[in-house]
PDB file of N, CA and C in Angstrom:
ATOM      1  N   UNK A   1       0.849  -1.177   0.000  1.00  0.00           N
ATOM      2  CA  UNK A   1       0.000   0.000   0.000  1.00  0.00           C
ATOM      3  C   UNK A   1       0.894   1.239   0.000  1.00  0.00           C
ATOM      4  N   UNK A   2       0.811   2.015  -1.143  1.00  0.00           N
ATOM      5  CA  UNK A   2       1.521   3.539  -1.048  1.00  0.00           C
ATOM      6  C   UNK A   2       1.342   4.318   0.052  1.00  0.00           C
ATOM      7  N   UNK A   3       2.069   4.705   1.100  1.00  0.00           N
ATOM      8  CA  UNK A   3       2.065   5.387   2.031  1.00  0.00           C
ATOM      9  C   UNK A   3       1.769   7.114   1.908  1.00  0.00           C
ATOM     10  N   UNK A   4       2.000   7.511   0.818  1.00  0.00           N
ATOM     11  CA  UNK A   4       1.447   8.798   0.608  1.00  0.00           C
ATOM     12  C   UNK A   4       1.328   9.311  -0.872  1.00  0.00           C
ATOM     13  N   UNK A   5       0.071  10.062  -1.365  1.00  0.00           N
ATOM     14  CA  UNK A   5       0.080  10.178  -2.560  1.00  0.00           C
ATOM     15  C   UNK A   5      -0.522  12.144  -2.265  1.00  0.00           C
ATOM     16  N   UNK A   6       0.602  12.454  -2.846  1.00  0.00           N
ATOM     17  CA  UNK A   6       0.290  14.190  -2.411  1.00  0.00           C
ATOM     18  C   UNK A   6       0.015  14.475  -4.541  1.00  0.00           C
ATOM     19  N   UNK A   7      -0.577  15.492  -4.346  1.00  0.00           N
ATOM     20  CA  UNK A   7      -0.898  16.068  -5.329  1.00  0.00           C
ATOM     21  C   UNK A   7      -1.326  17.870  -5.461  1.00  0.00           C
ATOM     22  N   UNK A   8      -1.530  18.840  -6.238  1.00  0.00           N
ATOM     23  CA  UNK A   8      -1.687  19.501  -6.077  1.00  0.00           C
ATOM     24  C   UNK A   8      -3.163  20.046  -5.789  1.00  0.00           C
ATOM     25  N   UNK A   9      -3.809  18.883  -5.530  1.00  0.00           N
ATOM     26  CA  UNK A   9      -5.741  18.898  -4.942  1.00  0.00           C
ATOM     27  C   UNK A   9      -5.314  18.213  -3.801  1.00  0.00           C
ATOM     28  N   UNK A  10      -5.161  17.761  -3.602  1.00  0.00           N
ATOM     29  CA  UNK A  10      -5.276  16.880  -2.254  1.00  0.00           C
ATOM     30  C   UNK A  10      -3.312  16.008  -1.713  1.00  0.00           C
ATOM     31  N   UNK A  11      -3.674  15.531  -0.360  1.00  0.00           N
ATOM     32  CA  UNK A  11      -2.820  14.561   0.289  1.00  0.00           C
ATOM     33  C   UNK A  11      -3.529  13.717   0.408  1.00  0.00           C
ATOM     34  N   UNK A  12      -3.126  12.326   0.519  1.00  0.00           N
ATOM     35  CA  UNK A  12      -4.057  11.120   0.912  1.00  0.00           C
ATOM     36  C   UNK A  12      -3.043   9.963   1.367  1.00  0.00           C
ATOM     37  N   UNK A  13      -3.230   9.829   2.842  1.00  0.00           N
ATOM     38  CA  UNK A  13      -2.236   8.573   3.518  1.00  0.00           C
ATOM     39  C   UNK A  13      -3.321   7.411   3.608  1.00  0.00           C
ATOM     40  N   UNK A  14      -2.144   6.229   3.763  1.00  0.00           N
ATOM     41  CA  UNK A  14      -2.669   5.194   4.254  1.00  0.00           C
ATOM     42  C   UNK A  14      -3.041   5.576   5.637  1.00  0.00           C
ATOM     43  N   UNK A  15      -3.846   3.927   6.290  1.00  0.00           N
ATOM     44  CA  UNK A  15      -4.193   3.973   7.874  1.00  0.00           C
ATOM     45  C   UNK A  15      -2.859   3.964   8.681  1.00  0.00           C
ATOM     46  N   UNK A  16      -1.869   3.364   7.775  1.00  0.00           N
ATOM     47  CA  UNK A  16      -0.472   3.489   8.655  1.00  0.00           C
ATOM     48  C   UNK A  16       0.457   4.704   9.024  1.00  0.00           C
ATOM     49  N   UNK A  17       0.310   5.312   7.774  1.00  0.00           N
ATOM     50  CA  UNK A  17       0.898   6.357   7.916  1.00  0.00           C
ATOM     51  C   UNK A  17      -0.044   7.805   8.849  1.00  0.00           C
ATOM     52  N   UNK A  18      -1.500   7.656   8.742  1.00  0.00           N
ATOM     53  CA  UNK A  18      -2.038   8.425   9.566  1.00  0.00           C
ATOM     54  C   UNK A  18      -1.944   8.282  10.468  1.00  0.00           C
ATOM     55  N   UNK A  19      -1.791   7.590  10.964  1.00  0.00           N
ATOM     56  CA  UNK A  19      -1.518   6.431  12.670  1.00  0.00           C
ATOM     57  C   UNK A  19      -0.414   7.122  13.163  1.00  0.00           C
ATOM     58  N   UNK A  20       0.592   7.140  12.480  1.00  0.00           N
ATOM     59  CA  UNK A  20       1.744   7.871  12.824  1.00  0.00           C
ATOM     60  C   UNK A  20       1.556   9.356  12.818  1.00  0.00           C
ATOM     61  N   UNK A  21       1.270   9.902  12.027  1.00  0.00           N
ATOM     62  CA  UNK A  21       0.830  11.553  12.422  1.00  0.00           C
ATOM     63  C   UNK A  21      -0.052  11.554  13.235  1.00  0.00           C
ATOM     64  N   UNK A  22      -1.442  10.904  13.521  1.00  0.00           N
ATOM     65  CA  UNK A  22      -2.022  11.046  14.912  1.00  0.00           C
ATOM     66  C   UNK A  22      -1.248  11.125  16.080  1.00  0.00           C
ATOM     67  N   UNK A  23      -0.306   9.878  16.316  1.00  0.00           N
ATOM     68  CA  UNK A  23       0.662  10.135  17.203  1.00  0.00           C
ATOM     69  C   UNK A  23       2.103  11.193  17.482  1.00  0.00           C
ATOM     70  N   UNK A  24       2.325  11.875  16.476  1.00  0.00           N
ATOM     71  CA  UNK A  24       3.307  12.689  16.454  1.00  0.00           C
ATOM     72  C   UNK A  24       2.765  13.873  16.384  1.00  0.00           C
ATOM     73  N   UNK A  25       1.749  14.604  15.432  1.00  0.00           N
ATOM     74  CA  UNK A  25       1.057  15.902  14.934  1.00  0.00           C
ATOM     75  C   UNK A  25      -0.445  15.707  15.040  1.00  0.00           C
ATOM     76  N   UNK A  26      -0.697  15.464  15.949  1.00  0.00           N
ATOM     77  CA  UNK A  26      -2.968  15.375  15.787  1.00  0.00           C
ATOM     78  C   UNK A  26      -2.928  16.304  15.895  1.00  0.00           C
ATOM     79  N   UNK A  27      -2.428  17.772  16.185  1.00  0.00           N
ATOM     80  CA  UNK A  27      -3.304  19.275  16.278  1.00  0.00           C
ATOM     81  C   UNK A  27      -2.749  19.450  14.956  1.00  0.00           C
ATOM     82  N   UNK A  28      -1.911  19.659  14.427  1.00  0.00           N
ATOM     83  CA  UNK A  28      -1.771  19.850  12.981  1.00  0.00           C
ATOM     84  C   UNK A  28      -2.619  19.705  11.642  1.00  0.00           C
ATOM     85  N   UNK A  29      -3.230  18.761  11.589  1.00  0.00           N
ATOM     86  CA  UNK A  29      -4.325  17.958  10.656  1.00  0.00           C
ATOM     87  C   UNK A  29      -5.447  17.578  11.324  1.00  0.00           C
ATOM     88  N   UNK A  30      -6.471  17.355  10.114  1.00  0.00           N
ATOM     89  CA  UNK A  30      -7.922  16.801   9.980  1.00  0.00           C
ATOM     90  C   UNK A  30      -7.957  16.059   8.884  1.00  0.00           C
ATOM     91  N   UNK A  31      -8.588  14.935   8.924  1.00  0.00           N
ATOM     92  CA  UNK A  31      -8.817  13.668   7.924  1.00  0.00           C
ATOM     93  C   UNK A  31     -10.276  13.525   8.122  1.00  0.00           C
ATOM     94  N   UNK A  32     -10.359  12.838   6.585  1.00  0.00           N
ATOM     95  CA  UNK A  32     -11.554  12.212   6.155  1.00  0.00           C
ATOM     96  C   UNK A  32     -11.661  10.526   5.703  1.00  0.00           C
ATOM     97  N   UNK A  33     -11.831   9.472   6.016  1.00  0.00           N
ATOM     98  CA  UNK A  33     -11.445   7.907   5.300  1.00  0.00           C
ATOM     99  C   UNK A  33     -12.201   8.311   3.727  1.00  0.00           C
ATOM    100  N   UNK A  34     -11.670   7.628   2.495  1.00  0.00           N
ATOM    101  CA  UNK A  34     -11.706   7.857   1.583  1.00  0.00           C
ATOM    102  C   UNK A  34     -11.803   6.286   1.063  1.00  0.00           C
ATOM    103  N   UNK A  35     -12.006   6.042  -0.060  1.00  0.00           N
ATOM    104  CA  UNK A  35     -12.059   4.807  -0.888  1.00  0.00           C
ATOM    105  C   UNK A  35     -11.774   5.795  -2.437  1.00  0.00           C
ATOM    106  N   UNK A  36     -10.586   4.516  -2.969  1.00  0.00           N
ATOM    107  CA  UNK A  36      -9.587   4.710  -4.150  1.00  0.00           C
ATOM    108  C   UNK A  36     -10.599   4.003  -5.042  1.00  0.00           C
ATOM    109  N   UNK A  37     -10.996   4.540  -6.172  1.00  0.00           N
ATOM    110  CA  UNK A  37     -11.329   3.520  -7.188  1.00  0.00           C
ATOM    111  C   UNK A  37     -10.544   3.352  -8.185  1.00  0.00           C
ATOM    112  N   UNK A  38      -9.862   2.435  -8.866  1.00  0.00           N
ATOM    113  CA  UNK A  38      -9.283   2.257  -9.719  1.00  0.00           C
ATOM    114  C   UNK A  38      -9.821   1.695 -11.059  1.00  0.00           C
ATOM    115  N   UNK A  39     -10.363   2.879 -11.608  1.00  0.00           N
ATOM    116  CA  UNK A  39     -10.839   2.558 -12.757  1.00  0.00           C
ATOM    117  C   UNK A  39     -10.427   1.383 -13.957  1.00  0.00           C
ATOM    118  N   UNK A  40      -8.904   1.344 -13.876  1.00  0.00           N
ATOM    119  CA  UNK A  40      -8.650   0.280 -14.858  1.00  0.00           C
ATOM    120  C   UNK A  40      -8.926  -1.056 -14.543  1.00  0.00           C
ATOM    121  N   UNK A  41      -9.019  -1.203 -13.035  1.00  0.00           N
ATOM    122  CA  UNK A  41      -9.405  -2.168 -12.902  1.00  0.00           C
ATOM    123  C   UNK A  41     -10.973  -3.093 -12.246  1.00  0.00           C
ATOM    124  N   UNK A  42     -11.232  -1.839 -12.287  1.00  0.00           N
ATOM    125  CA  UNK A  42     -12.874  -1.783 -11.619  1.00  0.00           C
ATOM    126  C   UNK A  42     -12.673  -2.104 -10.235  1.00  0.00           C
ATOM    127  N   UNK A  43     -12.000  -1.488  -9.381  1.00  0.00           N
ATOM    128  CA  UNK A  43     -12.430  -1.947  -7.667  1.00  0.00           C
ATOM    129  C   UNK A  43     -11.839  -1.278  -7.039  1.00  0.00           C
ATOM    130  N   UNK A  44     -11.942  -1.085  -5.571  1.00  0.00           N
ATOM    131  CA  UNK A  44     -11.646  -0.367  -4.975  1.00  0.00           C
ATOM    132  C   UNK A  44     -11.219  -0.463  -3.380  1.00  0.00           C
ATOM    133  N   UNK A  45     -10.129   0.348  -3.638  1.00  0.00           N
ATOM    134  CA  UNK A  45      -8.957   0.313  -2.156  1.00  0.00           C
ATOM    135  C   UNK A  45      -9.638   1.245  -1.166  1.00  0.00           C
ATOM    136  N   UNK A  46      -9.878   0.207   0.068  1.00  0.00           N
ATOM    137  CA  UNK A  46     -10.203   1.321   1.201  1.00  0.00           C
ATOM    138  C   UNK A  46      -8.829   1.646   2.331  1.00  0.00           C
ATOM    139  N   UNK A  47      -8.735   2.084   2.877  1.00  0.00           N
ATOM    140  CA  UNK A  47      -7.787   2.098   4.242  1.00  0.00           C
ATOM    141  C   UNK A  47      -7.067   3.535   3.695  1.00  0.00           C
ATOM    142  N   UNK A  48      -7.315   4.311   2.963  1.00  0.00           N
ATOM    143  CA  UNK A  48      -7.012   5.639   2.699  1.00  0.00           C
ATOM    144  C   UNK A  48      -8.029   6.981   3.260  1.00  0.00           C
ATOM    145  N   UNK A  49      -7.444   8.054   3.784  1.00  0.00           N
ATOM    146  CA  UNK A  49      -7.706   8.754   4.283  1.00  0.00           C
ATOM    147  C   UNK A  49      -7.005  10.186   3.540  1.00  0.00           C
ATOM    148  N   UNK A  50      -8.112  11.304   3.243  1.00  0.00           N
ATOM    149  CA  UNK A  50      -7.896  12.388   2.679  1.00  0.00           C
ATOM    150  C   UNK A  50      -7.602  13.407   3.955  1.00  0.00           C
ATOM    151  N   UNK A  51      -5.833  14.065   3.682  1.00  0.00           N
ATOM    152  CA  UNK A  51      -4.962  14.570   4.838  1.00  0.00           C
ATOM    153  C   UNK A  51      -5.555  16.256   4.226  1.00  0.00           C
ATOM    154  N   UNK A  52      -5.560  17.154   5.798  1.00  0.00           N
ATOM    155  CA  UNK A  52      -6.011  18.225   5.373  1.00  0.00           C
ATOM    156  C   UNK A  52      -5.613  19.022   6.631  1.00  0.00           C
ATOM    157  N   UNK A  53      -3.874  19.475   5.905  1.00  0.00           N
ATOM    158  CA  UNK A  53      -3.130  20.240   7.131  1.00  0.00           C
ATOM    159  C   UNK A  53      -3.175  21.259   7.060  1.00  0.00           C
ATOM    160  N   UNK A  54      -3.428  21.839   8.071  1.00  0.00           N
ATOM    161  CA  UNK A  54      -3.732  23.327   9.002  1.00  0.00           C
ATOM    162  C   UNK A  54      -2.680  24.360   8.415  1.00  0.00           C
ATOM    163  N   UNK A  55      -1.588  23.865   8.104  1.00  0.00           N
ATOM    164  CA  UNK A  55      -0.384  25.132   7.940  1.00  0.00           C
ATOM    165  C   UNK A  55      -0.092  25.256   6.523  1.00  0.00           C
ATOM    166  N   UNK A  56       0.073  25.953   5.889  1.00  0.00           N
ATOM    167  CA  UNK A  56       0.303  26.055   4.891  1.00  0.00           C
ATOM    168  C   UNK A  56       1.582  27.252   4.250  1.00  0.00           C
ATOM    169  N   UNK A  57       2.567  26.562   3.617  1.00  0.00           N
ATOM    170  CA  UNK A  57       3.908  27.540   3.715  1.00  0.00           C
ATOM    171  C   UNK A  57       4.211  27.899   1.746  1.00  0.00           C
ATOM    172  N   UNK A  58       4.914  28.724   1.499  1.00  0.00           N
ATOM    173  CA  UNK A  58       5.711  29.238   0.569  1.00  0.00           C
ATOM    174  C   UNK A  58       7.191  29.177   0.642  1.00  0.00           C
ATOM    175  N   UNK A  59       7.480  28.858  -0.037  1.00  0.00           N
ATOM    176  CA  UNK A  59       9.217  28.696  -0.744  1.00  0.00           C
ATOM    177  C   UNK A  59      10.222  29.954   0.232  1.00  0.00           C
ATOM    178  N   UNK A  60       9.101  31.302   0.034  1.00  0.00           N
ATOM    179  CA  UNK A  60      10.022  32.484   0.668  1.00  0.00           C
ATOM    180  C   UNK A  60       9.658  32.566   1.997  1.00  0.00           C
ATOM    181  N   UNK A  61       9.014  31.966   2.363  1.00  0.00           N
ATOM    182  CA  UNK A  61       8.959  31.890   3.611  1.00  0.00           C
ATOM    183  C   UNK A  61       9.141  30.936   4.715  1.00  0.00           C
ATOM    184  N   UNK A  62      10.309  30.379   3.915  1.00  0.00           N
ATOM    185  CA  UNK A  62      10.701  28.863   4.785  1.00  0.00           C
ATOM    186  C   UNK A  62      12.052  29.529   5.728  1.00  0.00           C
ATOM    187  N   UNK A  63      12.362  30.629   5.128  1.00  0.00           N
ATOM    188  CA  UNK A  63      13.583  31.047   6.192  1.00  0.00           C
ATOM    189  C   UNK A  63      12.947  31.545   7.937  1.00  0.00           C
ATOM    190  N   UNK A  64      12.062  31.824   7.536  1.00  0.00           N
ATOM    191  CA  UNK A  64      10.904  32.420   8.900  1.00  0.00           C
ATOM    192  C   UNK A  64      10.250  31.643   9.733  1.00  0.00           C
ATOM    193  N   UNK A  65      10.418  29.806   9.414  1.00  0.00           N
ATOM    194  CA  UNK A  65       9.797  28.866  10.092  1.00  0.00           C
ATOM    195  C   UNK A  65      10.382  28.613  11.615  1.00  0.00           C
ATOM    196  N   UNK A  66       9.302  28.535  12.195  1.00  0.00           N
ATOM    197  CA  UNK A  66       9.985  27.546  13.303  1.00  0.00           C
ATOM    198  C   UNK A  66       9.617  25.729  13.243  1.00  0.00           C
ATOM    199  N   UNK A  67      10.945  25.384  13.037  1.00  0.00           N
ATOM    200  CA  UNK A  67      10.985  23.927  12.233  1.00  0.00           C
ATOM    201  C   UNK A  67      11.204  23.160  13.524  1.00  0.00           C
ATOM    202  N   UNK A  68      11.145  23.780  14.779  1.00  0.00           N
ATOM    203  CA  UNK A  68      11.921  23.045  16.358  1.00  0.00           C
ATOM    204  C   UNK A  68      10.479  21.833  16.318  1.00  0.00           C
ATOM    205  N   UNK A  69      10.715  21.076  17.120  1.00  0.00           N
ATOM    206  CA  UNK A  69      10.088  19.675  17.096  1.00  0.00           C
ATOM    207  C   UNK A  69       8.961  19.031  16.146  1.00  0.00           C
ATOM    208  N   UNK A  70       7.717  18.630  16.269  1.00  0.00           N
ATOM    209  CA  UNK A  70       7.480  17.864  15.471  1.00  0.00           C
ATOM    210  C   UNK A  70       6.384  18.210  14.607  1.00  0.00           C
ATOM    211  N   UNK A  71       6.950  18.423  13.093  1.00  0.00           N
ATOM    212  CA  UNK A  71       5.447  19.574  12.373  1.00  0.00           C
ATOM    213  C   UNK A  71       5.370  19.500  10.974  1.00  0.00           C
ATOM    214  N   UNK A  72       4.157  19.424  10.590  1.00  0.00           N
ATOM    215  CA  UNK A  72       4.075  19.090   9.332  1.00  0.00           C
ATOM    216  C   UNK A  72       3.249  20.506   8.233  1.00  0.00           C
ATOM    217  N   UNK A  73       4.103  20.947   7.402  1.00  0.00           N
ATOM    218  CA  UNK A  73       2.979  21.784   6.685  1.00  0.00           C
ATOM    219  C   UNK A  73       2.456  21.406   5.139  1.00  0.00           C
ATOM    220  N   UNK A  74       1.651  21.987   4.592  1.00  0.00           N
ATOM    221  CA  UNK A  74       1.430  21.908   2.977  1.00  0.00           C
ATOM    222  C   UNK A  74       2.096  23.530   2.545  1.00  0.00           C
ATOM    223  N   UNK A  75       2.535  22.988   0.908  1.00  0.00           N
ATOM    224  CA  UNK A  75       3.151  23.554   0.262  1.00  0.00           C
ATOM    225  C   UNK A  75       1.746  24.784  -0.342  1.00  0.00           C
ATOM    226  N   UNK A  76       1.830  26.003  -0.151  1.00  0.00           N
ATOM    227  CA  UNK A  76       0.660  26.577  -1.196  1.00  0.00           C
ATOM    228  C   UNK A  76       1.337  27.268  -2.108  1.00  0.00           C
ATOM    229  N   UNK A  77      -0.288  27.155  -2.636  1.00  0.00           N
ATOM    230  CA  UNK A  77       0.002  28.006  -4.091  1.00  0.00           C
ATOM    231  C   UNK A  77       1.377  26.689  -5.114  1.00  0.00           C
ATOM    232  N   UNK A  78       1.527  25.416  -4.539  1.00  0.00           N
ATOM    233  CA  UNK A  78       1.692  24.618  -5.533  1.00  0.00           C
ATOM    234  C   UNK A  78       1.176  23.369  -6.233  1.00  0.00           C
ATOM    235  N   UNK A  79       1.264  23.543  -7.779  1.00  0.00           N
ATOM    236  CA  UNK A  79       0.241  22.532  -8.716  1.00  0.00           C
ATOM    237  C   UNK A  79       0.728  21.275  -8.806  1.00  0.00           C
ATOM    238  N   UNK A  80       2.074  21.400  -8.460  1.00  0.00           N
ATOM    239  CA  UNK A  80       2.244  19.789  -8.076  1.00  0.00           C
ATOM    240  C   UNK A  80       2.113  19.460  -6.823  1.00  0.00           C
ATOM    241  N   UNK A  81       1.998  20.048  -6.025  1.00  0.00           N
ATOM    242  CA  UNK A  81       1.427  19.708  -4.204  1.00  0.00           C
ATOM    243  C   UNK A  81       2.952  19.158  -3.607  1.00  0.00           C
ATOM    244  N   UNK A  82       2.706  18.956  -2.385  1.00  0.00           N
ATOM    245  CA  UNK A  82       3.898  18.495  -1.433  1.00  0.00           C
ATOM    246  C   UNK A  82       3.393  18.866  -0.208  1.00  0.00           C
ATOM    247  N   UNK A  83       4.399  18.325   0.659  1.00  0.00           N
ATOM    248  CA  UNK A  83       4.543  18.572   2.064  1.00  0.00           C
ATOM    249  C   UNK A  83       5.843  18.914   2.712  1.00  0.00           C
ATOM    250  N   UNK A  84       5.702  19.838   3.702  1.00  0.00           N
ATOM    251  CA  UNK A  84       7.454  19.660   4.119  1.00  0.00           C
ATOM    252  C   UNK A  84       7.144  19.430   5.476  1.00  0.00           C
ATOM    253  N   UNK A  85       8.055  18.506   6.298  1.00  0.00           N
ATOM    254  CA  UNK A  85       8.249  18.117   7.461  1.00  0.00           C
ATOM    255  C   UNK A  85       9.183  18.716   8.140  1.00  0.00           C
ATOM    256  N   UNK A  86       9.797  18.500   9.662  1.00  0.00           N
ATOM    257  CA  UNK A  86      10.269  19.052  10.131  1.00  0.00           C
ATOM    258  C   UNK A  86      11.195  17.593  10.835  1.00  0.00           C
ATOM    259  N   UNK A  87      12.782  18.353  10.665  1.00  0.00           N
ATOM    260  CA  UNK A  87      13.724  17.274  10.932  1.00  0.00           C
ATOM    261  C   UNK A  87      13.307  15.610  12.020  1.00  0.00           C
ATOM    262  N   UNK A  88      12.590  16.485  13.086  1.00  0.00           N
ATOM    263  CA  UNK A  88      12.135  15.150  14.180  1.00  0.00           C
ATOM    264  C   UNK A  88      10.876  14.978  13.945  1.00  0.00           C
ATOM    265  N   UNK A  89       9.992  15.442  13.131  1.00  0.00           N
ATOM    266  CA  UNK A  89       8.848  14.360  12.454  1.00  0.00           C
ATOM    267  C   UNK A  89       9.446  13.509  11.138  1.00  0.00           C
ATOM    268  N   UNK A  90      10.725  13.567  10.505  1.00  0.00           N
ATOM    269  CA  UNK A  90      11.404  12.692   9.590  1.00  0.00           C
ATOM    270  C   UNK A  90      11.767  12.196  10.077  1.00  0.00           C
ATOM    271  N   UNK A  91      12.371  12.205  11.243  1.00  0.00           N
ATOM    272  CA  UNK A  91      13.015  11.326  11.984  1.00  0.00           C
ATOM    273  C   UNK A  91      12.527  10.179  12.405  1.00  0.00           C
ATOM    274  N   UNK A  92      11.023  10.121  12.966  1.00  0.00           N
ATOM    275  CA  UNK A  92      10.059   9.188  13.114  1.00  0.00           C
ATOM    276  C   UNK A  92       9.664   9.028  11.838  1.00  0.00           C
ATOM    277  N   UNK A  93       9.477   9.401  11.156  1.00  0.00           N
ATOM    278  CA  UNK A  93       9.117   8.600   9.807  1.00  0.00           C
ATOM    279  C   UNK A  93       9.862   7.417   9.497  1.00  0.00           C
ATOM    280  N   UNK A  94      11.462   7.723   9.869  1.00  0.00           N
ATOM    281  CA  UNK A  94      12.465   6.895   8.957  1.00  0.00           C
ATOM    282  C   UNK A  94      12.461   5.759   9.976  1.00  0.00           C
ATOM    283  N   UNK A  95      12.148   5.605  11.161  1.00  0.00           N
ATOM    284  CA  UNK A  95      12.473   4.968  12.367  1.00  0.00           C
ATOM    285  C   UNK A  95      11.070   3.372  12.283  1.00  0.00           C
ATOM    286  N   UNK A  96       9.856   4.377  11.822  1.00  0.00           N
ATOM    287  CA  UNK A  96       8.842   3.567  11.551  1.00  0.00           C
ATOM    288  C   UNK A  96       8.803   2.452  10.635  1.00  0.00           C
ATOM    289  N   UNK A  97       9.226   2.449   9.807  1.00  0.00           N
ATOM    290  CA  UNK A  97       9.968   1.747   9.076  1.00  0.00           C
ATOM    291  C   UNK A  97       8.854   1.628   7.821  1.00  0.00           C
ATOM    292  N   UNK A  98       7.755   2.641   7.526  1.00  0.00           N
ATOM    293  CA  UNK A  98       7.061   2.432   6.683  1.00  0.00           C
ATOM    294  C   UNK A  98       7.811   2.652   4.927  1.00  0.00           C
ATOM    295  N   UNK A  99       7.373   1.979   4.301  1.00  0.00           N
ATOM    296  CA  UNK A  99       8.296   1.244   3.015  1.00  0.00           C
ATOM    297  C   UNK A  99       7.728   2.324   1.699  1.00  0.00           C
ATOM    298  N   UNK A 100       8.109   2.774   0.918  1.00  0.00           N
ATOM    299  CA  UNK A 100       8.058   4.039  -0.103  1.00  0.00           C
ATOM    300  C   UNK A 100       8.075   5.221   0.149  1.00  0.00           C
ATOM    301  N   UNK A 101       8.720   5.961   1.161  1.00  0.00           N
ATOM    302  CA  UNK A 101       8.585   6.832   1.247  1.00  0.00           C
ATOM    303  C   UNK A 101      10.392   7.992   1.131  1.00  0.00           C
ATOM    304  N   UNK A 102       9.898   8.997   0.223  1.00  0.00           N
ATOM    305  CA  UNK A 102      11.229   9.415  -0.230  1.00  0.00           C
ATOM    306  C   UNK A 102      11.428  10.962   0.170  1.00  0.00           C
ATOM    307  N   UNK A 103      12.511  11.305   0.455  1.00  0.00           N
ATOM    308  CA  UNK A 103      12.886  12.511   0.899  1.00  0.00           C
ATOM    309  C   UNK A 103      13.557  13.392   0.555  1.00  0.00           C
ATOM    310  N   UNK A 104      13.148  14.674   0.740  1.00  0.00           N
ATOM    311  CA  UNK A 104      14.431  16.130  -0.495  1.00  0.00           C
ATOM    312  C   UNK A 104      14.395  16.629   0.730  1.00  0.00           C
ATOM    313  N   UNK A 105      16.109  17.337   0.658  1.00  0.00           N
ATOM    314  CA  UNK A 105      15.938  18.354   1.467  1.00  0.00           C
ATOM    315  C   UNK A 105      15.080  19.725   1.040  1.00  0.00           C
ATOM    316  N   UNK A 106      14.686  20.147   2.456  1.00  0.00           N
ATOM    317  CA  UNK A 106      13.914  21.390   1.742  1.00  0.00           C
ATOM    318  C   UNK A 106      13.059  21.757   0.593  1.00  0.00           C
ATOM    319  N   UNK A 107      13.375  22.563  -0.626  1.00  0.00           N
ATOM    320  CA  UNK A 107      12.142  22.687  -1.301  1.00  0.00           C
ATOM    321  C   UNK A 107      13.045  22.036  -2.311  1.00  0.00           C
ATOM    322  N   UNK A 108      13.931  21.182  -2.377  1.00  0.00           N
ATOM    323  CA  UNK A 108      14.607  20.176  -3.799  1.00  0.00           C
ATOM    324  C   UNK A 108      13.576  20.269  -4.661  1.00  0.00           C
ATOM    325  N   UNK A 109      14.065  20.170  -6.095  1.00  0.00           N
ATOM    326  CA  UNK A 109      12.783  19.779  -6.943  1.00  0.00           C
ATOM    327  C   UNK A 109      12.038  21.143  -7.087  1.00  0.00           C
ATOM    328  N   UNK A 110      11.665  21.796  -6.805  1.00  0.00           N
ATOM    329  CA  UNK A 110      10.733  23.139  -6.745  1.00  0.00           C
ATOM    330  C   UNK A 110      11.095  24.605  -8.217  1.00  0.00           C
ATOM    331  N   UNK A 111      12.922  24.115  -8.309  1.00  0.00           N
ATOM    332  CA  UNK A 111      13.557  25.147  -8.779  1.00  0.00           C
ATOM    333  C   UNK A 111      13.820  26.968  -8.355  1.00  0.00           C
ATOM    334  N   UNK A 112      13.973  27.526  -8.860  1.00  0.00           N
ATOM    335  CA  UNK A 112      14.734  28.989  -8.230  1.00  0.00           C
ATOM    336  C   UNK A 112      15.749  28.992  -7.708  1.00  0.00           C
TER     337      UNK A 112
END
């Protein structure tokens, strides 16, 4: 099961990976359970949940963060979507040992 599928409409974790932000960031976010349909194949994946975080940051304004313990924001104003974390909520990510999940520093990938 893909552990996170961000886009520029939405975030959407598995039950595993929400499990883990409940326990690290619950004031941060609000979720909804969701069901995947996969059209090519006619059926459909439940155990997904549509992520809907509270903070929302810009590129120029990442020098102004306070990144100290454990915090998760969304990227705005971008069409390919993302998230950026904060060193000791990656830290538990990597520790959890949940399987696809890949990491840039900072805004990698973004360009400027």
């Amino acid at each position: 099961m893909t552990p996170i599928i961000v886009n520029g409409l939405f975030t959407v974790v598995s039950g595993t990976m929400l499990s883990l932000l409940e326990r690290h960031v619950p004031d941060r976010f609000t979720s909804d359970p969701i069901i995947i349909y996969d059209r090519s194949t006619e059926t459909q994946i439940a155990g997904y949940h549509r992520l809907y975080i509270k903070e929302t940051i810009e590129r120029a304004s990442t020098n102004q963060l306070d990144t100290s313990g454990m915090k998760i924001w969304a990227y705005e104003n971008s069409l390919s979507g993302g998230i950026l974390i904060s060193v000791s909520l990656m830290g538990e990510l990597k520790k959890s040992g949940i399987s696809g999940l890949v990491y840039h520093h900072g805004f990698s990938g973004y360009g400027g």
